[in-house]
C-alpha atoms as a PDB file:
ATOM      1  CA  UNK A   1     -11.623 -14.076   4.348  1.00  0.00           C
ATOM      2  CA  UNK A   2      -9.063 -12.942   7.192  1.00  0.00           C
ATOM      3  CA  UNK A   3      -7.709  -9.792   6.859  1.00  0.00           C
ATOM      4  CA  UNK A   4      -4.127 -10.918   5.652  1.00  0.00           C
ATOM      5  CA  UNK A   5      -5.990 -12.562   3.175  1.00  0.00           C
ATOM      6  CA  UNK A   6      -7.384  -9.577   1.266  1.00  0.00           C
ATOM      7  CA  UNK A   7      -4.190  -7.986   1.159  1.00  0.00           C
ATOM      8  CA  UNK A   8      -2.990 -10.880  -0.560  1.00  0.00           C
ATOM      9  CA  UNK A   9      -6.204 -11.769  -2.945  1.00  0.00           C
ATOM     10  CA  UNK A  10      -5.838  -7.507  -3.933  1.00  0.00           C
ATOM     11  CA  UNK A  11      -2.181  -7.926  -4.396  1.00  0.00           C
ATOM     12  CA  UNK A  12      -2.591 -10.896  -6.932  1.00  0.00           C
ATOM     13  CA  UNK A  13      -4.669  -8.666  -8.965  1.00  0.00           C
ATOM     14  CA  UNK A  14      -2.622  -6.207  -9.228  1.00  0.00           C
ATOM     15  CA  UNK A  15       0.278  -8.585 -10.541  1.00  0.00           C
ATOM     16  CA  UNK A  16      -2.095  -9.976 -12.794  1.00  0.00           C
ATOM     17  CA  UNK A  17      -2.975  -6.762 -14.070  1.00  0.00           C
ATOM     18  CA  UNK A  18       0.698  -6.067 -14.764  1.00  0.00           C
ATOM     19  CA  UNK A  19       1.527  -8.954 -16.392  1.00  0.00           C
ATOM     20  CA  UNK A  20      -1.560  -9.069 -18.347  1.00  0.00           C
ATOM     21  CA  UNK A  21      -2.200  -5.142 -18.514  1.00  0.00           C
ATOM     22  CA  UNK A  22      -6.245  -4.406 -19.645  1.00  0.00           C
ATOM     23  CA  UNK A  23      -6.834  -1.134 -21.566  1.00  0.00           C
ATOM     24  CA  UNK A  24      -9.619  -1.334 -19.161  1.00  0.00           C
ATOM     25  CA  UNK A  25      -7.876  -1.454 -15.737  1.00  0.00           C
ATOM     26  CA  UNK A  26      -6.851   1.106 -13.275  1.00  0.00           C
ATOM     27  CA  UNK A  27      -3.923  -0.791 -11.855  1.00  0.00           C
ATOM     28  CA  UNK A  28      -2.945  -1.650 -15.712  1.00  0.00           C
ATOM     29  CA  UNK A  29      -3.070   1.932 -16.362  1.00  0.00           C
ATOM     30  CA  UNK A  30      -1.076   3.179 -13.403  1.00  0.00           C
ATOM     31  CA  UNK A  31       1.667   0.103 -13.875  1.00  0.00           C
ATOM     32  CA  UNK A  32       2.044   1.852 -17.655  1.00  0.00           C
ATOM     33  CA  UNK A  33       2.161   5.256 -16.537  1.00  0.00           C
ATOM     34  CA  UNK A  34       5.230   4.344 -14.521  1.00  0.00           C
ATOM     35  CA  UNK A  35       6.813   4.680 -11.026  1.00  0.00           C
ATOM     36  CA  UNK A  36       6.154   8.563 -10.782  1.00  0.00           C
ATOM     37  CA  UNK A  37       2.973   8.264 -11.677  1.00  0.00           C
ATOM     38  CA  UNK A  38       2.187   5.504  -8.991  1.00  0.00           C
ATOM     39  CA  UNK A  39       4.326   7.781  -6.503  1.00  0.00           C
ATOM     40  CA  UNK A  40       2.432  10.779  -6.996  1.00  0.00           C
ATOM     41  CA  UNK A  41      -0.933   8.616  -6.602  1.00  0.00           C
ATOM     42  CA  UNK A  42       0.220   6.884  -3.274  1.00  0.00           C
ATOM     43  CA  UNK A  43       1.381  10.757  -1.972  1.00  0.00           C
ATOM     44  CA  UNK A  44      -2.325  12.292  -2.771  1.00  0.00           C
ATOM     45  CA  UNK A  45      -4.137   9.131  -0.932  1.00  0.00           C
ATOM     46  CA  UNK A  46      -1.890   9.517   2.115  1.00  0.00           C
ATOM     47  CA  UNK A  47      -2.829  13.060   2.165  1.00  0.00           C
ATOM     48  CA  UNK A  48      -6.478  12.596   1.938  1.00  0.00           C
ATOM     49  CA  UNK A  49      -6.044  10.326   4.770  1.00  0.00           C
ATOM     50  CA  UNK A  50      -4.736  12.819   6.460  1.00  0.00           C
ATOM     51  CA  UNK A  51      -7.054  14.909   5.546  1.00  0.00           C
ATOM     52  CA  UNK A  52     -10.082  12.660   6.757  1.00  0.00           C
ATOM     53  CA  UNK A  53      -8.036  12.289  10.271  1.00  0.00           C
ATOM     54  CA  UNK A  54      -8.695  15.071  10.759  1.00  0.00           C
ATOM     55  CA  UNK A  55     -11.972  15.556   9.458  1.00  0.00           C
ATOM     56  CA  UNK A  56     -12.680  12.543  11.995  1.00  0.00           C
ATOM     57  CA  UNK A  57     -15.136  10.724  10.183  1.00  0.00           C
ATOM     58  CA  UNK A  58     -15.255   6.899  11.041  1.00  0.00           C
ATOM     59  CA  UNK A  59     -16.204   6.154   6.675  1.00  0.00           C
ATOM     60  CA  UNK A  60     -14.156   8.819   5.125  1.00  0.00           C
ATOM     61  CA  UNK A  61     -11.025   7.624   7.493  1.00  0.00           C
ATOM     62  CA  UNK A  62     -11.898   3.768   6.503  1.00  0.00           C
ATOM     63  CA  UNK A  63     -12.130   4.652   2.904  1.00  0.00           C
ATOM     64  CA  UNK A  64      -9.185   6.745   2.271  1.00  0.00           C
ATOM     65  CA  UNK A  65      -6.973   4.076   4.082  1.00  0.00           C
ATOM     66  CA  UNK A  66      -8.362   1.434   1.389  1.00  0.00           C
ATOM     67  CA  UNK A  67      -6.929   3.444  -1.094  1.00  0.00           C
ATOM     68  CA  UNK A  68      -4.158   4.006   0.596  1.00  0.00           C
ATOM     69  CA  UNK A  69      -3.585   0.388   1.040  1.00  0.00           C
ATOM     70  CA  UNK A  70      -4.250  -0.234  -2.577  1.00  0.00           C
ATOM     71  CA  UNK A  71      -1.995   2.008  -3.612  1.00  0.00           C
ATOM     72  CA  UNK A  72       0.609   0.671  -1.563  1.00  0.00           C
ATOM     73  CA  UNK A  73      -0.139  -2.497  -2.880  1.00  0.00           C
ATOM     74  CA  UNK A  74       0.020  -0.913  -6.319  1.00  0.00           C
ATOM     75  CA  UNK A  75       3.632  -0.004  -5.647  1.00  0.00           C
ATOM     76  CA  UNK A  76       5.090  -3.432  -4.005  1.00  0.00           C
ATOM     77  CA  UNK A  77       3.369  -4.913  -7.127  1.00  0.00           C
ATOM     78  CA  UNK A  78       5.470  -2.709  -9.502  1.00  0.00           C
ATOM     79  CA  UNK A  79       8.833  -3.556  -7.604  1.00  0.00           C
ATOM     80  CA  UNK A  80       7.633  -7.419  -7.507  1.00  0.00           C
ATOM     81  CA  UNK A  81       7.586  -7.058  -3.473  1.00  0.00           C
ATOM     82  CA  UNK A  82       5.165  -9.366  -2.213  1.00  0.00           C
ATOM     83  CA  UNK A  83       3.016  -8.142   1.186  1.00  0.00           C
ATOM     84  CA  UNK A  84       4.539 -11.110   3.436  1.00  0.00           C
ATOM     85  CA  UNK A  85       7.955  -9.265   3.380  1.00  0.00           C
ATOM     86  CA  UNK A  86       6.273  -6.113   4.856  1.00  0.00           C
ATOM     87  CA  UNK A  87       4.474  -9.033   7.199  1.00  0.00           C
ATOM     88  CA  UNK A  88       8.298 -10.048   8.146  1.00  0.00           C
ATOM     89  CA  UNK A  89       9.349  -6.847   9.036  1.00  0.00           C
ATOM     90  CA  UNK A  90       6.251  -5.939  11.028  1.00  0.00           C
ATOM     91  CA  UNK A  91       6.578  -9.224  12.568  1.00  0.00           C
ATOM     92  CA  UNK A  92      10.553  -8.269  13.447  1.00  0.00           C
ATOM     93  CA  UNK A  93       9.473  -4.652  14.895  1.00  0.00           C
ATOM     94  CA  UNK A  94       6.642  -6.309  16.701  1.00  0.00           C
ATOM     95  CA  UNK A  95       7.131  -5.621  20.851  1.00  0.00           C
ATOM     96  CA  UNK A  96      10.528  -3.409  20.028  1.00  0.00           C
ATOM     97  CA  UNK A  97      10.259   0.164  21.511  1.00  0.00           C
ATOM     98  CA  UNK A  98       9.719   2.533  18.323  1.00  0.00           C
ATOM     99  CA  UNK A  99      12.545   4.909  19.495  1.00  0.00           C
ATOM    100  CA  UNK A 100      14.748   1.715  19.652  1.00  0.00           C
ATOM    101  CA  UNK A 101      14.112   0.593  16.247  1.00  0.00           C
ATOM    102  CA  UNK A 102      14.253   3.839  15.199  1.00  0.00           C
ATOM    103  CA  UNK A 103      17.919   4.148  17.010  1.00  0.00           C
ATOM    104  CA  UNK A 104      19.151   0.823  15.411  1.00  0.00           C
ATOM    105  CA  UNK A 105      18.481   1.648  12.179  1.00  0.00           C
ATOM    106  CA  UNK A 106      20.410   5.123  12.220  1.00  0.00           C
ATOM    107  CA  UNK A 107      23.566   3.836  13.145  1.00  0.00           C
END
């Protein structure tokens, strides 16, 4: 499975889940428990990221950006965005200075 393609095969579960919610599923629970709720999990997994950044650890840093991806996931599942748009714009940014992409978008 490429890379890509475990984003996507994660991301179908989680619109599964919320279509077909499972008293028994994280992402079920989390889709019920609303956009705040989601929010608030995506803030704490950046911030253990950040967290195991600095701690340096190779497996804590790999780890907490899993969740962090899933969680991200969690939320482009909840406002029906699918990964290939975030693709699209990576794609678009792709060999664009940062500080002019940053520029164009501020005006």
């Amino acid at each position: 499975m490429q890379n890509d393609d475990i984003l996507q095969a994660v991301y179908q579960v989680i619109r599964e889940r919320k279509a077909n919610p499972s008293e028994q599923s994280y992402t079920a629970s989390l889709m019920a428990k609303g956009i705040d709720k989601i929010l608030k999990k995506l803030g704490e997994e950046a911030t253990e990221l950040v967290v195991a950044g600095k701690g340096g650890s190779r497996d804590e840093i790999v780890y907490e950006t899993a969740d962090l991806f899933f969680h991200t996931l969690v939320l482009l599942g909840y406002y029906d965005i699918v990964p290939d748009e975030v693709y699209a714009e990576l794609r678009r940014r792709f060999g664009i200075s940062g500080i002019a992409e940053k520029e164009s978008r501020e005006k």
